[in-house]
N, C-alpha and C. Protein backbone atom coordinates (compact mmCIF):
# COMPACT_ATOMS: atom_id res chain seq x y z
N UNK A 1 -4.79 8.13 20.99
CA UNK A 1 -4.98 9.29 21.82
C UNK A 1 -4.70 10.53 20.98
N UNK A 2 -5.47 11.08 21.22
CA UNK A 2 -5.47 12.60 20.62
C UNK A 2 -4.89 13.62 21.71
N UNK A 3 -4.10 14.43 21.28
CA UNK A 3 -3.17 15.25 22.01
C UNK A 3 -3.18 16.73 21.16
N UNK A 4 -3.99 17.81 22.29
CA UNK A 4 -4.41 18.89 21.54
C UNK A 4 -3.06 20.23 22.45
N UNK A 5 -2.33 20.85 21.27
CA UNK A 5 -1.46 22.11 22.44
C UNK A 5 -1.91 23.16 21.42
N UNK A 6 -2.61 24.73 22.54
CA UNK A 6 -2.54 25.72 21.78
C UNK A 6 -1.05 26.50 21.85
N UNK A 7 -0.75 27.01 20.77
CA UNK A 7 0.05 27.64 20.54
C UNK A 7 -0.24 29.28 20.59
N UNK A 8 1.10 30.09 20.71
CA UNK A 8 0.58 31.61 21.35
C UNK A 8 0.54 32.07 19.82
N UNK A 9 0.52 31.94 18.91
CA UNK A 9 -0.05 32.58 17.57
C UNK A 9 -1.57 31.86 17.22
N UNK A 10 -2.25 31.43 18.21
CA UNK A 10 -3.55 30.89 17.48
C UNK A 10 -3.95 29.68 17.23
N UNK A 11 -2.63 29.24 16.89
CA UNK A 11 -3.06 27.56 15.88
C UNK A 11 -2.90 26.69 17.21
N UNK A 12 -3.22 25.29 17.07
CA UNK A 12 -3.08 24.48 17.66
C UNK A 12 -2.32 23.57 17.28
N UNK A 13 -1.64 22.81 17.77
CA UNK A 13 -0.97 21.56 17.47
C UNK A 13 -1.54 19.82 17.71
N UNK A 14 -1.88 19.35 16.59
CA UNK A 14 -2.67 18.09 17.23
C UNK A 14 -1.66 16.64 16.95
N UNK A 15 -1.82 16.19 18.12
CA UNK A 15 -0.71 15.36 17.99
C UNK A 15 -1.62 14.13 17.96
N UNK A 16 -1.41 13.06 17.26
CA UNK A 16 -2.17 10.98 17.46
C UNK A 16 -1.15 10.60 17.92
N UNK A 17 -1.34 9.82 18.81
CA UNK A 17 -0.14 8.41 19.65
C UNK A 17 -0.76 7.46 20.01
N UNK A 18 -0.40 6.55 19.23
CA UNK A 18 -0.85 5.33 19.98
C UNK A 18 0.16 4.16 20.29
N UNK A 19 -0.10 3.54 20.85
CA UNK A 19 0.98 2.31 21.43
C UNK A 19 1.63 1.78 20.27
N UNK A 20 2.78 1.06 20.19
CA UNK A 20 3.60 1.10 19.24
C UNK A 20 3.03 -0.65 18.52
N UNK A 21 2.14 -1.29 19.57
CA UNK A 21 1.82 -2.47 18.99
C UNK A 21 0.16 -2.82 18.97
N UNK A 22 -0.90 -1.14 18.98
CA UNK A 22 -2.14 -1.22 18.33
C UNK A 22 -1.84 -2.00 16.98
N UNK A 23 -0.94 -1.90 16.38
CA UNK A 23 -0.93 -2.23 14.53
C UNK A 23 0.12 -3.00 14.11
N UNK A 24 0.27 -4.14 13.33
CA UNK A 24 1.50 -4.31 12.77
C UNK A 24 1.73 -3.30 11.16
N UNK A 25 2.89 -3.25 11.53
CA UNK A 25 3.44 -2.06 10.30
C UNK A 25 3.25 -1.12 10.34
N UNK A 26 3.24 -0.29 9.22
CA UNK A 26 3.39 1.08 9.29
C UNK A 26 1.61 1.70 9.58
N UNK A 27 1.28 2.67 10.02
CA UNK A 27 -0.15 2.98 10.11
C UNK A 27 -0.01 4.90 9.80
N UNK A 28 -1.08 5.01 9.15
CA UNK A 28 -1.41 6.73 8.72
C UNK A 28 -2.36 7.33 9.37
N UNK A 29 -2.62 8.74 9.61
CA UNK A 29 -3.74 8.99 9.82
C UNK A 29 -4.37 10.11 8.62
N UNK A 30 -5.17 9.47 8.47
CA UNK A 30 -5.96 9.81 7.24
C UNK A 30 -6.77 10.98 7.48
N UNK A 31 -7.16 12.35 6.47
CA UNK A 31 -8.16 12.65 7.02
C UNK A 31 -8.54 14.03 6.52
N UNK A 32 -9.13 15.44 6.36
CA UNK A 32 -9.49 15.74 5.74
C UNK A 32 -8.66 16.65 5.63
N UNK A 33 -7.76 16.63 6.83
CA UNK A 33 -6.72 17.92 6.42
C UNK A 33 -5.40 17.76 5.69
N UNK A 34 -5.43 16.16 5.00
CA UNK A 34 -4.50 15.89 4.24
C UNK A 34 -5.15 15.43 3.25
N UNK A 35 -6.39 15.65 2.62
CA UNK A 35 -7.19 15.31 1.97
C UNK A 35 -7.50 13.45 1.47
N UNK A 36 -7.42 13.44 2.59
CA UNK A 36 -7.20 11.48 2.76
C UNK A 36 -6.50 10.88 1.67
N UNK A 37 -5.17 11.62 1.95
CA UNK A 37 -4.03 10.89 1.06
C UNK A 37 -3.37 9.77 2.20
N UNK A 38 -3.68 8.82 1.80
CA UNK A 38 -2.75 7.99 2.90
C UNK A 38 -1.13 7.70 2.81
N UNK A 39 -0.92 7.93 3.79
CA UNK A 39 0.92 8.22 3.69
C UNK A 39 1.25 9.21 4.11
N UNK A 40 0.72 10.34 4.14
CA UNK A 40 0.99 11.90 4.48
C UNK A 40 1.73 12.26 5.70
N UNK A 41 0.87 11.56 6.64
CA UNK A 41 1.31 11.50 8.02
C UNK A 41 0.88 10.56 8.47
N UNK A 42 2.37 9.71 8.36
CA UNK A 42 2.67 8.52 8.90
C UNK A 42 3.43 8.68 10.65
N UNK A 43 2.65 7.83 11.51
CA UNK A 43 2.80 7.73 12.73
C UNK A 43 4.54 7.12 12.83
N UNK A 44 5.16 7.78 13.68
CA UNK A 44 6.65 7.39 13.44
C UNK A 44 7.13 6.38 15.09
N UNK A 45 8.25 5.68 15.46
CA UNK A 45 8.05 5.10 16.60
C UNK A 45 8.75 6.04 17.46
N UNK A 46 8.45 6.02 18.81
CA UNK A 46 8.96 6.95 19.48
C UNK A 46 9.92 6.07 20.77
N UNK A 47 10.50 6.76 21.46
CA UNK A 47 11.64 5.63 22.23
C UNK A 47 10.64 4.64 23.40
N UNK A 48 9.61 5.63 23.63
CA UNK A 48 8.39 5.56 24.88
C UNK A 48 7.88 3.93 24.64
N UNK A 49 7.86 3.58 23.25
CA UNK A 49 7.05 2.50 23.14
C UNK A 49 5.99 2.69 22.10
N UNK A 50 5.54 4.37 22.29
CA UNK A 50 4.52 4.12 21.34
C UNK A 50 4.75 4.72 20.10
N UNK A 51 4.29 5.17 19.06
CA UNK A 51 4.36 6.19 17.73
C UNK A 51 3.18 7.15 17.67
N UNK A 52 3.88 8.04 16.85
CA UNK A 52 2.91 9.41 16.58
C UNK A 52 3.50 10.37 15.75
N UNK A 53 2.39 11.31 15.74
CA UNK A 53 3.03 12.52 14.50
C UNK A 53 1.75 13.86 14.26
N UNK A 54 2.24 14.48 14.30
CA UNK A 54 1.48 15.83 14.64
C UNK A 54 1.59 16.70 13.38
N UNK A 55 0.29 17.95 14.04
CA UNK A 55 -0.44 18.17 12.82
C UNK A 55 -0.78 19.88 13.18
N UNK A 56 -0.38 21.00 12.31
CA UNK A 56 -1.05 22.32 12.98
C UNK A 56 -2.41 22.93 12.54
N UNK A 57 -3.35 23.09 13.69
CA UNK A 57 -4.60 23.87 12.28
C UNK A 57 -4.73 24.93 13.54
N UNK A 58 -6.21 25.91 12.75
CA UNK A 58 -6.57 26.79 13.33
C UNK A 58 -7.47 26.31 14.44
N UNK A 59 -6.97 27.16 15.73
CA UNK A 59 -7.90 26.75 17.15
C UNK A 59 -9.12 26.83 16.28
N UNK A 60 -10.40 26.46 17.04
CA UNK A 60 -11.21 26.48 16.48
C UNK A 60 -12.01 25.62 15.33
N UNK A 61 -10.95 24.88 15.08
CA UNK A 61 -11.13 23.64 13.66
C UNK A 61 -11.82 22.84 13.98
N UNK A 62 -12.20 21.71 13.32
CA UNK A 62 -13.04 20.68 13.52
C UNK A 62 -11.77 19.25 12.08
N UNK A 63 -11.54 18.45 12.98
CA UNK A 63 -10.54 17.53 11.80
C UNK A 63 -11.71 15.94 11.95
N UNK A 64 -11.60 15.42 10.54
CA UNK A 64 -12.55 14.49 10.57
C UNK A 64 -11.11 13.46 10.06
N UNK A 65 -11.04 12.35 11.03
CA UNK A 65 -9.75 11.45 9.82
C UNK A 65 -9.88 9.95 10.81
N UNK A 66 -9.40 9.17 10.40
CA UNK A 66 -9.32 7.65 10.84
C UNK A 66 -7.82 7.57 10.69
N UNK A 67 -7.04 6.09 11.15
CA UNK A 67 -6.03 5.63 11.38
C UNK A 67 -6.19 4.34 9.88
N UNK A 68 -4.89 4.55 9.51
CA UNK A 68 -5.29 3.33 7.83
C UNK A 68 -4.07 2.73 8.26
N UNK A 69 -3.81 1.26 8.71
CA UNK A 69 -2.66 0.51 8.85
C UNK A 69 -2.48 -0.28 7.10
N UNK A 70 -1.50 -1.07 7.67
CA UNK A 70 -0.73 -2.02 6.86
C UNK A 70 -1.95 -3.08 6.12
N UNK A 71 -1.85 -3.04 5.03
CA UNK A 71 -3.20 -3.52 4.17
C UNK A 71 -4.32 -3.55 4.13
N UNK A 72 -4.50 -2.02 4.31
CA UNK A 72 -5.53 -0.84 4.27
C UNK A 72 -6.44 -1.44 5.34
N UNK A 73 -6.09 -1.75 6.29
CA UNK A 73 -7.05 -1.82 7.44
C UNK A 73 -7.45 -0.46 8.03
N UNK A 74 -8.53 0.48 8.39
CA UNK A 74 -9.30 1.55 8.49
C UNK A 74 -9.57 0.86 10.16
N UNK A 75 -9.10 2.21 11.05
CA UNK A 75 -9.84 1.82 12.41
C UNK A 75 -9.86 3.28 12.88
N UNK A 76 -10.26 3.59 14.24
CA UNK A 76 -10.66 4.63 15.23
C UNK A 76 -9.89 4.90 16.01
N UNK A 77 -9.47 6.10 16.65
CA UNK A 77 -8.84 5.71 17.45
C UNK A 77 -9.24 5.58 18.97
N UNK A 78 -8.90 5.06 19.51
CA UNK A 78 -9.27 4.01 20.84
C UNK A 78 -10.15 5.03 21.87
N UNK A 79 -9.40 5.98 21.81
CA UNK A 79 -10.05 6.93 22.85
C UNK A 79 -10.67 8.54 22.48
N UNK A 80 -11.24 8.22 21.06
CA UNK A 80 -12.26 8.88 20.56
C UNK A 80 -13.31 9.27 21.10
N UNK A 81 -13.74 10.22 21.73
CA UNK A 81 -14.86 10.75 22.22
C UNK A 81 -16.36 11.09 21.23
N UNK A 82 -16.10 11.46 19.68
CA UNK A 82 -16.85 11.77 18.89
C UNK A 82 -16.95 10.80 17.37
N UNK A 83 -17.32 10.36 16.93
CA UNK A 83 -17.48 9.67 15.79
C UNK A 83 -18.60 10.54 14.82
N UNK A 84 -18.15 10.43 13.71
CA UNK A 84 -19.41 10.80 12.70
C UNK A 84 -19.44 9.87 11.91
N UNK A 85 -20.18 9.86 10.79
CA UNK A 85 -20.60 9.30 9.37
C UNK A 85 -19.20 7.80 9.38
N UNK A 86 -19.94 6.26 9.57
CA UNK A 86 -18.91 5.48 8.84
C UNK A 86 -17.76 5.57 9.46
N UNK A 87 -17.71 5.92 11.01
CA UNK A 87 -17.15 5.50 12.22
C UNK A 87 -15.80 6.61 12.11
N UNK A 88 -15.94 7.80 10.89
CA UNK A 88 -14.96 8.82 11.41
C UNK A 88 -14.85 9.50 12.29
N UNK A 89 -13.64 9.32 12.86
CA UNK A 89 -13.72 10.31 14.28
C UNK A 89 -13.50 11.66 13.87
N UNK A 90 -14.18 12.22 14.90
CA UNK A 90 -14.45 14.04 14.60
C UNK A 90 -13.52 14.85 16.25
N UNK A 91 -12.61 15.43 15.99
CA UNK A 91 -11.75 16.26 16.76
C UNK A 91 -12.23 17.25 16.39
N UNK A 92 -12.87 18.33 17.80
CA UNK A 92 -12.73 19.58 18.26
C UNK A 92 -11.96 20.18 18.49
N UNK A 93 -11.22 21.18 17.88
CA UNK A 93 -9.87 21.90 18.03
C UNK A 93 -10.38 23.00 18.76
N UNK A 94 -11.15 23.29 19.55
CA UNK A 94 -11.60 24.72 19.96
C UNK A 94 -11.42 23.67 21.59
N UNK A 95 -11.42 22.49 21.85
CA UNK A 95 -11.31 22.09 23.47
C UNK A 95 -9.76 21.88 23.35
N UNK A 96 -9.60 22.08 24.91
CA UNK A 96 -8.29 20.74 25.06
C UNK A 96 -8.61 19.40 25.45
């Protein structure tokens, strides 16, 4: 799940969460605003059950990135509305 908050200076805050047992091990989200370094932002566990970890850009952005688990498994995330090129999902930062 993608989790979009504007903030009163402009930027947005984008948060990924997903259930804490989509993946075994650790999982990243990859993507262009970390220049698909995997590791960068690593999904952390949260008490809820699930994990996540958030991200600030300019309202208005467009973020292209996938989820990279534990021996480089590459997936989507579940409730992706947009996909581009080779099943990357594409987030609109200009909606909530």
């Amino acid at each position: 799940m993608i989790r979009k908050r504007r903030q009163k200076n402009g930027m947005v805050t984008v948060t990924w969460v997903l259930p804490f047992d989509v993946h075994d091990g650790p999982v990243s989200v990859v993507g262009c605003f970390n220049d698909w370094t995997p590791g960068s932002h690593v999904l952390g566990k949260r008490s809820n059950g699930t994990r996540s970890v958030s991200w600030t850009a300019p309202a208005g952005a467009e973020t292209r990135f996938r989820y990279l688990g534990h021996g480089g498994r590459w997936f989507s995330d579940p409730d992706a509305t947009s996909h581009g090129v080779d099943g990357v999902v594409v987030a609109d930062l200009s909606r909530n």
